[in-house]
Protein backbone atom coordinates (compact mmCIF):
# COMPACT_ATOMS: atom_id res chain seq x y z
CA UNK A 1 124.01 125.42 82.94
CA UNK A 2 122.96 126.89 86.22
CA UNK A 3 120.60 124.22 88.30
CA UNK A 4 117.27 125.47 87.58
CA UNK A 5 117.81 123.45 84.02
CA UNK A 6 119.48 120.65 85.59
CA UNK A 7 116.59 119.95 87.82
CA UNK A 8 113.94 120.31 84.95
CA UNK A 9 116.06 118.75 82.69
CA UNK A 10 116.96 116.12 84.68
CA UNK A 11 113.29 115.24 85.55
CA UNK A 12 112.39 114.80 82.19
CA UNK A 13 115.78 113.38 81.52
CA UNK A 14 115.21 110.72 84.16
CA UNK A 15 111.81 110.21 83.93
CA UNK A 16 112.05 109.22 80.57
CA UNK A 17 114.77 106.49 80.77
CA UNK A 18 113.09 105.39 84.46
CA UNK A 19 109.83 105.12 81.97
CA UNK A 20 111.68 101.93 80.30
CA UNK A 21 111.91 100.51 83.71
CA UNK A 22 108.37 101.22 84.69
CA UNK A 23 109.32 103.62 87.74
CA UNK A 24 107.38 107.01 87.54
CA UNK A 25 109.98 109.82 89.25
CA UNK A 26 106.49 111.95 89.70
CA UNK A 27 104.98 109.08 92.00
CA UNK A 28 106.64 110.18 94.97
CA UNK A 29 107.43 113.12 96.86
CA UNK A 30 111.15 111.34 97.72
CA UNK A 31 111.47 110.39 93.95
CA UNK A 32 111.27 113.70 92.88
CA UNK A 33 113.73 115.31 95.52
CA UNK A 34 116.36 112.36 94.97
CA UNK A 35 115.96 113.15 90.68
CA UNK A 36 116.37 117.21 91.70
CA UNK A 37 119.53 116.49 93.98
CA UNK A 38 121.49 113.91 91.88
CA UNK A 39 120.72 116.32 89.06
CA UNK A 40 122.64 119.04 90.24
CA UNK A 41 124.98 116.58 92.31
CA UNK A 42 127.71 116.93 90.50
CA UNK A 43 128.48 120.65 90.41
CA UNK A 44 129.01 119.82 94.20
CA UNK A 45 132.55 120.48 93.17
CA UNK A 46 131.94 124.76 92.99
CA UNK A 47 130.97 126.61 95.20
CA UNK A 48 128.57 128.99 92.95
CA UNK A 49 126.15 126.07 91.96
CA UNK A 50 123.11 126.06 94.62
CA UNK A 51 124.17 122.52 95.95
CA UNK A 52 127.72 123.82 96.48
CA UNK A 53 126.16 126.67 98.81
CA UNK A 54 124.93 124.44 100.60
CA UNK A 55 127.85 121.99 101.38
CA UNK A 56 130.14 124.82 100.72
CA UNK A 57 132.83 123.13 103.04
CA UNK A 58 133.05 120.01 100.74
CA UNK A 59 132.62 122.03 97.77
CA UNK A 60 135.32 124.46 97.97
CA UNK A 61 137.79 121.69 99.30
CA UNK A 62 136.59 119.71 95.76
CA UNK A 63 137.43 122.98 93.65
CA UNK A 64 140.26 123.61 95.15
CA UNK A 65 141.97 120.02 95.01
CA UNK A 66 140.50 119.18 91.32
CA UNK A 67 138.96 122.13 90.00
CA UNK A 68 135.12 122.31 87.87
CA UNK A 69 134.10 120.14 86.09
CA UNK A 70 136.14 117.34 86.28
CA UNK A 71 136.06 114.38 89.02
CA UNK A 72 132.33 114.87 89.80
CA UNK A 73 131.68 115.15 85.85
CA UNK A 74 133.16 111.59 85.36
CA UNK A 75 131.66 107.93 84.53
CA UNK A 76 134.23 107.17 87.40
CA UNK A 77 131.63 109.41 89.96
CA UNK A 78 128.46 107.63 88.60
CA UNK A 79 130.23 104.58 88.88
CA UNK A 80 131.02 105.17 92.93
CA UNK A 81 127.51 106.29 93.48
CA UNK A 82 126.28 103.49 91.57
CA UNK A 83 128.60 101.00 93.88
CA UNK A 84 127.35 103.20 97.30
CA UNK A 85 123.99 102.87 96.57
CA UNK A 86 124.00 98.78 95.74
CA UNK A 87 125.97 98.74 99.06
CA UNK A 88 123.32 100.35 100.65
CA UNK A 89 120.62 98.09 99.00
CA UNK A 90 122.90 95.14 100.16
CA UNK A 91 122.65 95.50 103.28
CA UNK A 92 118.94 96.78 103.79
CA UNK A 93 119.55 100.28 104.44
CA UNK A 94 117.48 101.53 100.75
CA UNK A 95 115.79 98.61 99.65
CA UNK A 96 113.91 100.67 97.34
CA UNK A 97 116.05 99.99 94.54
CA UNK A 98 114.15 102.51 92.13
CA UNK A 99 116.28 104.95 94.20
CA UNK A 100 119.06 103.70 92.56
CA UNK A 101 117.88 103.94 89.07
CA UNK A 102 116.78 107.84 89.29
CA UNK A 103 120.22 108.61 90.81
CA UNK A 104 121.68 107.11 87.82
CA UNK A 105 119.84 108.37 85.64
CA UNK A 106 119.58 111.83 87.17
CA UNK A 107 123.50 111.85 87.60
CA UNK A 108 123.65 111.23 83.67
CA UNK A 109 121.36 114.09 82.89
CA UNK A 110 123.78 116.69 84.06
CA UNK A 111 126.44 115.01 82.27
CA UNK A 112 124.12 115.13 78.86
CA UNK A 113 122.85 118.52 79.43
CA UNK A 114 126.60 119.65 80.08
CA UNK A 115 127.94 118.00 77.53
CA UNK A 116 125.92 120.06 74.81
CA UNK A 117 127.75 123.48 76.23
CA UNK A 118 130.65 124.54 74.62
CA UNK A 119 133.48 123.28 77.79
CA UNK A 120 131.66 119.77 77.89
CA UNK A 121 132.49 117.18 80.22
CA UNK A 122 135.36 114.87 80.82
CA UNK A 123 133.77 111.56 80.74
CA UNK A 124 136.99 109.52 81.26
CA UNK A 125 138.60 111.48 83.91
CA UNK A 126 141.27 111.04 85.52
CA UNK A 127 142.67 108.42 82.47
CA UNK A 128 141.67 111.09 79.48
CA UNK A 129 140.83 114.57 80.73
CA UNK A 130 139.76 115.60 77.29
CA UNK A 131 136.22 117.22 77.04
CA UNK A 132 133.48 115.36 75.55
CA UNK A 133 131.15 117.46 73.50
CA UNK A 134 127.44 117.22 71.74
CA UNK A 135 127.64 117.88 68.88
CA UNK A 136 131.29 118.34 67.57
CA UNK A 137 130.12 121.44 66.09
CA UNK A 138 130.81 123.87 68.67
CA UNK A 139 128.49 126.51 67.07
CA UNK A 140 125.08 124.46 67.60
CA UNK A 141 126.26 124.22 71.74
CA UNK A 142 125.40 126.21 74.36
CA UNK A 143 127.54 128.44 76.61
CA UNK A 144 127.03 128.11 80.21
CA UNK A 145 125.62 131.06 81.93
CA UNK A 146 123.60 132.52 78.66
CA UNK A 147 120.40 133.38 79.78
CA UNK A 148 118.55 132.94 76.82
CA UNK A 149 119.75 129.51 76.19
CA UNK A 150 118.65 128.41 79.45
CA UNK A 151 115.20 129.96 78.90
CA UNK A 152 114.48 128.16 75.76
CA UNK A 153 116.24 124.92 77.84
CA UNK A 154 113.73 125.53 80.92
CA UNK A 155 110.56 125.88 78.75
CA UNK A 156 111.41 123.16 76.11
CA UNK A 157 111.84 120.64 79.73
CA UNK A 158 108.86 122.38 80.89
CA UNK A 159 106.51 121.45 78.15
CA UNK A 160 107.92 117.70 77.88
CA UNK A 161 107.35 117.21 81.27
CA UNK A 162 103.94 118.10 81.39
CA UNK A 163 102.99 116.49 78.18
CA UNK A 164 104.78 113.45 78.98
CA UNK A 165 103.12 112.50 82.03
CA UNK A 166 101.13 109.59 80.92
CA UNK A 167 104.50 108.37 79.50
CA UNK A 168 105.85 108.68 82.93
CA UNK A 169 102.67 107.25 84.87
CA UNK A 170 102.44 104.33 82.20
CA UNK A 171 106.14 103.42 81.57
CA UNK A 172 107.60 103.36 78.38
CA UNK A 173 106.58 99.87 77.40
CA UNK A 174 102.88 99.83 78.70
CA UNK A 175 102.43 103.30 76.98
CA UNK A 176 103.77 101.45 73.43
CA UNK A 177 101.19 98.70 74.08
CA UNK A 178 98.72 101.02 74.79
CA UNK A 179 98.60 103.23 71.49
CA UNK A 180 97.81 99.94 69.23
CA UNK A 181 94.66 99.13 71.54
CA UNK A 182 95.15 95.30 70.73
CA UNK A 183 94.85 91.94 72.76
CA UNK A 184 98.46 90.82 70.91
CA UNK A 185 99.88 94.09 72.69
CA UNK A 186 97.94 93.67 76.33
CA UNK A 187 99.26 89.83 75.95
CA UNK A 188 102.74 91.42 75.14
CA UNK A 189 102.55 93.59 78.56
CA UNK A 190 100.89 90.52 80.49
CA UNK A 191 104.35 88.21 79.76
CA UNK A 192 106.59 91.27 80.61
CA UNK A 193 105.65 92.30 84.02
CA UNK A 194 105.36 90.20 87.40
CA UNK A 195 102.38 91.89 88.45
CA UNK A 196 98.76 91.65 87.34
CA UNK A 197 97.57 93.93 84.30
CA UNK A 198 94.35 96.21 83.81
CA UNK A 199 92.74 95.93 81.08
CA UNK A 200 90.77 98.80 79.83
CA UNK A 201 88.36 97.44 77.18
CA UNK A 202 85.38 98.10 74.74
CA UNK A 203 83.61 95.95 72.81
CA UNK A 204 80.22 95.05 70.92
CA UNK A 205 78.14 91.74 71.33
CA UNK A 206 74.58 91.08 70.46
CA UNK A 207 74.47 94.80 69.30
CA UNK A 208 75.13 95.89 72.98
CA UNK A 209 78.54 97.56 73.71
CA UNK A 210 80.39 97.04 76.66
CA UNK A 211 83.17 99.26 78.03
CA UNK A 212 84.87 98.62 81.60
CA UNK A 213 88.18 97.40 83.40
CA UNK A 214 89.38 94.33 84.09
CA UNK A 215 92.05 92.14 85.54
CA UNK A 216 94.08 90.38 83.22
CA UNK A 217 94.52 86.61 84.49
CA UNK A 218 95.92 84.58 81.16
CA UNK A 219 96.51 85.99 77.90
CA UNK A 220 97.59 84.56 74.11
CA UNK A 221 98.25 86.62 71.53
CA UNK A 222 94.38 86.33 70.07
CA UNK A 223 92.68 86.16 73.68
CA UNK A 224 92.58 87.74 76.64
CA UNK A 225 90.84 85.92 79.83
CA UNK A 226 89.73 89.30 82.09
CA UNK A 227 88.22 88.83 85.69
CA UNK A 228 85.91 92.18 86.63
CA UNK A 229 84.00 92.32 90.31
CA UNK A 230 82.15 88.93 89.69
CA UNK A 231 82.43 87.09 86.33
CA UNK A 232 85.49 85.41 84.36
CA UNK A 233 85.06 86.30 80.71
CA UNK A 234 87.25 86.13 77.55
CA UNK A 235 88.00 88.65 74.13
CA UNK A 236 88.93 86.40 71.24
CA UNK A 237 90.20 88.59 68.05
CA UNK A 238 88.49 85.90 66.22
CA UNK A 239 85.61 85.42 67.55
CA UNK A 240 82.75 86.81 64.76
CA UNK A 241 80.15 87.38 67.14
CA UNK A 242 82.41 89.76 68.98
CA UNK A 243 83.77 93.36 67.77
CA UNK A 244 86.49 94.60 69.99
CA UNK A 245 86.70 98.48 69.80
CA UNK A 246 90.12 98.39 71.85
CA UNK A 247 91.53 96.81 74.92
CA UNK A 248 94.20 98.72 76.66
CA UNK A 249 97.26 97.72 79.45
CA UNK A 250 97.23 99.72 82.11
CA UNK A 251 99.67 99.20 84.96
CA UNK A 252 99.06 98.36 88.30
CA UNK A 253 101.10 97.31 91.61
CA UNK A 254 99.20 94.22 92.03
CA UNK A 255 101.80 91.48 92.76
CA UNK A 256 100.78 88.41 90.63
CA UNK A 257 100.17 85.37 93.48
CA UNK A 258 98.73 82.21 94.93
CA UNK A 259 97.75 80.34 97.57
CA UNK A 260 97.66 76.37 97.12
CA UNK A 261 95.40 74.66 99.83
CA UNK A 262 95.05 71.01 100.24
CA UNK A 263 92.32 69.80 102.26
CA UNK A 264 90.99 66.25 103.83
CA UNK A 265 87.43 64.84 104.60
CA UNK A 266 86.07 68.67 105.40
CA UNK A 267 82.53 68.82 105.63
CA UNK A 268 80.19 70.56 103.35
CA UNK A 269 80.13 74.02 105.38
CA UNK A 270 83.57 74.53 105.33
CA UNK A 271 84.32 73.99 101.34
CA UNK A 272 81.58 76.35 100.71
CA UNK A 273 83.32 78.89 103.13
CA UNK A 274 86.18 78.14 101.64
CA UNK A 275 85.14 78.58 97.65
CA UNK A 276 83.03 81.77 98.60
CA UNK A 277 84.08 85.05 96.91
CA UNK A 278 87.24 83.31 95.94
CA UNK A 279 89.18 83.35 92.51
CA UNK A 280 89.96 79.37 92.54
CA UNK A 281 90.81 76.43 90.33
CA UNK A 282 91.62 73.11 91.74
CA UNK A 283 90.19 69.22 92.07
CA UNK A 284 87.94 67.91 94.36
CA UNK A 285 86.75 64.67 95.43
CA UNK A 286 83.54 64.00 97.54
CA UNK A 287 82.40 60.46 99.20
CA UNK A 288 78.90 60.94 97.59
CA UNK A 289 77.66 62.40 94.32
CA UNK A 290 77.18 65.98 94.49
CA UNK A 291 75.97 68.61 91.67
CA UNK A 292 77.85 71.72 90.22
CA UNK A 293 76.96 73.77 86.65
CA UNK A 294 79.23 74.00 83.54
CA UNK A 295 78.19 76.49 81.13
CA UNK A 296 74.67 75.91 81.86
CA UNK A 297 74.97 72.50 82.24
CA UNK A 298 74.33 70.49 85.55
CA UNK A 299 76.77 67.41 86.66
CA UNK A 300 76.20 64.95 89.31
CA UNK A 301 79.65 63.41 90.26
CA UNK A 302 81.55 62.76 93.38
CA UNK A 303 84.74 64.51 91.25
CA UNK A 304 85.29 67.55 90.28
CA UNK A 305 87.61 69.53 88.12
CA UNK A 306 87.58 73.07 88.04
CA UNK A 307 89.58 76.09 86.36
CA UNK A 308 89.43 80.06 87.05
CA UNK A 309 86.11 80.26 88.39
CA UNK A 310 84.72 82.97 90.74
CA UNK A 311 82.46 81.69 93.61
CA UNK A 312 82.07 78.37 92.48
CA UNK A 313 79.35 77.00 93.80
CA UNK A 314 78.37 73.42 94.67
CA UNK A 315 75.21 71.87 95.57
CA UNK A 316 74.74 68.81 97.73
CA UNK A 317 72.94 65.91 96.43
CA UNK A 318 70.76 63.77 98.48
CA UNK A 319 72.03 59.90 97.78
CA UNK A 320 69.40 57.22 97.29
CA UNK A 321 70.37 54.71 99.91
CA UNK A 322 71.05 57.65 102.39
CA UNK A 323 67.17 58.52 101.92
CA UNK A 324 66.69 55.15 102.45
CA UNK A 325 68.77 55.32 105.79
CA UNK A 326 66.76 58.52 107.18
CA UNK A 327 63.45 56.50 106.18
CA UNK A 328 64.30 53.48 108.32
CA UNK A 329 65.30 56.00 111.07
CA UNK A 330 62.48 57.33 111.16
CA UNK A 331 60.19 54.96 110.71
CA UNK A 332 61.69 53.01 113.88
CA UNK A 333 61.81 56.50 116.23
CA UNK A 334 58.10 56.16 115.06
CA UNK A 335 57.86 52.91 116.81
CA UNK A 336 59.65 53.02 119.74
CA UNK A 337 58.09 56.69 120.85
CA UNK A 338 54.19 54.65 119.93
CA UNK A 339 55.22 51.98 122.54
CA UNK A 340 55.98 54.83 124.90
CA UNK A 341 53.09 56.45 124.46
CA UNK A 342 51.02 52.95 124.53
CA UNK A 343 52.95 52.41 128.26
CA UNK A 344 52.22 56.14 129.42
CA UNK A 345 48.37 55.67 128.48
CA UNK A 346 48.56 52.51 130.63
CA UNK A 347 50.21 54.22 133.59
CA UNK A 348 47.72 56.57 133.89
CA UNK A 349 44.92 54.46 133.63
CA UNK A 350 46.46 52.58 136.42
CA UNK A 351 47.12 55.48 138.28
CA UNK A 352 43.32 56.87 138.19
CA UNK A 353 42.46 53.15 139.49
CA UNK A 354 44.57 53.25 142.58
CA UNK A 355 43.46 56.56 143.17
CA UNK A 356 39.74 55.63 142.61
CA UNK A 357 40.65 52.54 145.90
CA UNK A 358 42.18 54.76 148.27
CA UNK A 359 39.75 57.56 147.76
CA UNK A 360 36.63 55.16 148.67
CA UNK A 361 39.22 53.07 151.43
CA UNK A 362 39.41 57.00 153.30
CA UNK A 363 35.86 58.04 153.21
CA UNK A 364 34.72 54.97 154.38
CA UNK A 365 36.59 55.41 157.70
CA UNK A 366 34.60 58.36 158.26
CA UNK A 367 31.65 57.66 160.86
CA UNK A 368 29.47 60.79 159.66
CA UNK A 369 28.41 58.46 156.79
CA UNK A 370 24.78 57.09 156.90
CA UNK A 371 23.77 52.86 156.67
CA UNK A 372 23.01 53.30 152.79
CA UNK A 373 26.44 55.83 152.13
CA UNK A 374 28.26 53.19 153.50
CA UNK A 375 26.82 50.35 151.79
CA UNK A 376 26.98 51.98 148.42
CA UNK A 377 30.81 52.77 149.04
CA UNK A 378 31.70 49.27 149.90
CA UNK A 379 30.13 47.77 146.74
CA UNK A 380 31.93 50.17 144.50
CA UNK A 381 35.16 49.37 146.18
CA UNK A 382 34.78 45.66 145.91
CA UNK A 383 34.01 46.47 142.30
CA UNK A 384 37.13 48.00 141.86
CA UNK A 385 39.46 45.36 143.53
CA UNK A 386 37.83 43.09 141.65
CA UNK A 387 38.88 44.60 138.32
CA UNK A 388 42.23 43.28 138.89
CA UNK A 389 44.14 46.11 137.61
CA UNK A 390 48.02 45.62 137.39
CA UNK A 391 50.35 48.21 137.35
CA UNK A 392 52.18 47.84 134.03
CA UNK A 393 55.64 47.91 133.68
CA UNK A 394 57.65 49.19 130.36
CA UNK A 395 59.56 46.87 128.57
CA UNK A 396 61.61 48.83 125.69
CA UNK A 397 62.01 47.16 122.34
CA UNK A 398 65.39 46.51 123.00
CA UNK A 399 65.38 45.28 119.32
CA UNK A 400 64.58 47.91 117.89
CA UNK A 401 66.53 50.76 119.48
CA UNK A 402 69.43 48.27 118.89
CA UNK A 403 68.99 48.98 114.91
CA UNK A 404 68.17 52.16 115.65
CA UNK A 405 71.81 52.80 116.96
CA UNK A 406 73.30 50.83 114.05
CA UNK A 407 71.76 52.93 111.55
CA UNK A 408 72.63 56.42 113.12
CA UNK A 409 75.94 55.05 113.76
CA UNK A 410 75.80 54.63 109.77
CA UNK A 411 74.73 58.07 109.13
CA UNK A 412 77.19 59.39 110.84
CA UNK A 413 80.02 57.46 109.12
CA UNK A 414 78.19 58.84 105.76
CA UNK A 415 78.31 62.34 106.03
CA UNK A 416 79.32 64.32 102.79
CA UNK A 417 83.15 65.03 103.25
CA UNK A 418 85.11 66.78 100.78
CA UNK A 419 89.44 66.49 99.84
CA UNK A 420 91.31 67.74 97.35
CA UNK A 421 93.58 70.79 96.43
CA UNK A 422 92.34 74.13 95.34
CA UNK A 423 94.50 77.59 93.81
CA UNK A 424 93.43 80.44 94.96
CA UNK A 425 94.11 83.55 93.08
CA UNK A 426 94.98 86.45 95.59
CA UNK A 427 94.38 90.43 94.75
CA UNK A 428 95.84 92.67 97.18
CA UNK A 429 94.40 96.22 96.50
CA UNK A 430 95.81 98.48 94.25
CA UNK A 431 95.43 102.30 94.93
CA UNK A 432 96.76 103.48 91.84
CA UNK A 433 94.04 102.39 89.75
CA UNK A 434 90.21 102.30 89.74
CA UNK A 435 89.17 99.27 88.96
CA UNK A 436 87.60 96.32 91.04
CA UNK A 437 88.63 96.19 94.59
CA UNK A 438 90.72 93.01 95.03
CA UNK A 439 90.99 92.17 97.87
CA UNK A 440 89.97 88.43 98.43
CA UNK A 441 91.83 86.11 101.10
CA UNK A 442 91.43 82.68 101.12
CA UNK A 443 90.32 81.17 104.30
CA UNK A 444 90.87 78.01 105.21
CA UNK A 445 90.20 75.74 108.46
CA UNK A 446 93.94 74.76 109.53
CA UNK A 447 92.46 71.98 111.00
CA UNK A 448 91.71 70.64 108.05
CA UNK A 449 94.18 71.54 105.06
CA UNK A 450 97.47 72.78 104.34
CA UNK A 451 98.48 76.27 102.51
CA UNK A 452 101.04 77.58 101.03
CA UNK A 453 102.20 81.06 98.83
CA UNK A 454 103.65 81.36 95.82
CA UNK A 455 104.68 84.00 93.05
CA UNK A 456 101.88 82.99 89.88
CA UNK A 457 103.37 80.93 87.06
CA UNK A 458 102.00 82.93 84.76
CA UNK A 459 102.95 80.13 81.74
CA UNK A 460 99.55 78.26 83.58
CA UNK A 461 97.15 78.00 80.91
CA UNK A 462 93.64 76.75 82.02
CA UNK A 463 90.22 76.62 80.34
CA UNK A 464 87.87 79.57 80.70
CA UNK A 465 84.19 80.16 79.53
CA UNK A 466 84.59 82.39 76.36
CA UNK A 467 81.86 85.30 76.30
């Protein structure tokens, strides 16, 4: 066959076995020009093939030496390009190893769509040169160079490859999963992949139908626990209030992982930085009773146990002998700043007295004043000394501001602090589909707590709020 088929063939050759493996040969530009040149690889050893033109040196030294059709046609040539390319994987130089799967698979297309000419191909060459034919009936093969027979070839390969293009987009497996439209099949594509599932789904509750996308976070075979932009919610085949039209795999690149943080004694602030617009589960322990909500009901509890929730919130409570503290507090800062006052009022009563004396003391040393001026300026000053006015001196409740200090020194030793450990679910984002955008990071204070990232265990099984 000339290598116009053995590049269409070969596509949908390839991209049907790669399907198995979940590699689509159509998802990148390199994918399809490494399936197109390890298609027609093998005819490298003629010189009339269009990849022989091109390396016509190597080809013409191959013909000559071996001849058509028989080294370069051989499960001994797949093997070495099987062996080249893990070397090259080995060391880092391709370490894309889909690469490796479309050459192999590519390399085997020209051997099957050879194979069903009449001259075949010898598989086990050099050990057994023999030609190895489909089918043994030599009548039902094709001859090489027969135009018609590669028409009907070419547009038979052309058809399957555009018809089959959700087979190759999908994979093999997720496309199975996806004609039955069932949670046992999503939950059979959840186990088999390490990366996160989308769920495409449609169902009816309360009269209402609901159709969206979601990400799959646990699965059984008769539930599904799906996480959309903002709320954790679960399918249950047998749940009667629920009717599930479908619910559909569909594959994504979204690497299935954690990050564990541990914290100790962080404040308030920084738990609720670190819980917001986070996928988390975890344990936490506070040093005073604080409030959270459970399926509409609200706890008060200094410990807290949480699994797969989505901005969990919690609410700091206000404890009964801190209110007490803050009373005291303020009820002595009350005290102290009315004795300063009292002592200011004082000091400027005192003030206004002196500065009554010296005012009269300097105008009577004037001598434009008349007999009866003078007089009358004299008795108001003795008046004045007389009044005996002291100048008062402040004397803080030392007492007082002693408690005072205790008691802030208290408050401060009672702020709310938060430890425990927390799992954060982290979404990087995903191109290839249109669902949510996931792309939440955990933040954390490394002051504070510890992290570290791991692939999910997706055997984790935790509780969820069933919808």
């Amino acid at each position: 066959m000339n290598s116009g088929t053995h590049i269409i063939g070969g596509l949908v050759f390839a991209g049907t076995l790669c399907s198995f493996t979940s590699v689509n040969v159509f998802e990148k530009p390199e994918y399809i020009a490494a399936c197109a040149l390890f298609s027609i690889l093998p005819d490298i050893d003629t010189t009339k093939s269009m990849i022989g033109k091109i390396f016509y040196p190597v080809a013409w030294l191959i013909n000559r030496k071996l001849g058509h059709r028989t080294f370069t046609h051989s499960l001994l040539f797949l093997f070495i390009i099987g062996v080249t390319f893990y070397l090259l994987f080995r060391f880092d130089v391709f370490p894309n190893t889909d690469l490796l799967k479309i050459a192999i698979f590519a390399t085997i297309s020209h051997y099957v769509f050879d194979m069903i000419t009449v001259s075949g191909v010898p598989l086990l060459y050099p050990a057994f040169p023999n030609a190895c034919v489909i089918p043994g009936n030599a009548s039902f093969r094709f001859k090489s160079g027969d135009w018609k027979s590669e028409i009907i070839v070419i547009a038979i390969c052309s058809l399957l490859c555009v018809s089959m293009q959700p087979l190759f987009a999908n994979g093999f497996w997720t496309s199975y999963n996806r004609t039955f439209g069932t949670i046992k099949h999503v939950d059979r594509e959840n186990r088999n992949t390490e990366y996160y599932v989308m769920c495409e789904y449609s169902y009816i509750l309360n009269a209402e139908t609901h159709i969206g996308e979601a990400i799959v976070i646990d699965s059984r075979q008769d539930e599904l626990i799906l996480f959309d932009r903002q709320n954790v919610f679960s399918l249950k085949s047998d749940d009667p209030q629920l009717k599930i039209n479908y619910t559909r795999p569909k594959v994504s690149t979204i690497e299935k992982r954690f990050e564990e943080l541990q914290f100790f004694n962080i404040p308030f602030d920084s738990l609720q930085h670190l819980l917001e617009g986070k996928f988390a589960s975890g344990l936490i322990q506070s040093n005073y009773n604080v409030r959270y909500i459970e399926k509409a009901v609200t706890y008060h509890t200094n410990f807290i146990k949480f699994s797969n929730r989505f901005d969990f919130k919690i609410y700091a409570g206000i404890d009964s002998s801190k209110a007490t503290m803050r009373t005291n507090i303020a009820r002595m800062e009350a005290a102290i700043e009315q004795s300063k006052i009292k002592h200011d009022a004082e000091m400027k009563k005192w003030s206004a007295h002196q500065r009554s004396i010296k005012k009269l003391e300097d105008n009577l040393k004037s001598n434009t004043l008349s007999n009866y001026e003078r007089n009358k300026m004299q008795q108001e000053l003795i008046k004045l000394r007389n009044q005996k006015y002291e100048r008062p001196i402040y004397s803080p409740p030392t007492t007082q501001i002693a408690e005072l200090e205790a008691l802030k020194r208290e408050m401060n030793e009672r702020n709310l602090l938060f430890s425990g450990h927390i799992t954060v679910l982290t979404f990087g984002y995903d191109e290839s589909v249109s669902g949510p955008d996931f792309v939440k990071k955990p933040i954390y204070d490394s002051q504070y707590m510890f992290a570290s990232s791991n692939s999910l265990n997706s055997s984790n099984s935790l509780k969820y709020e069933s919808r």
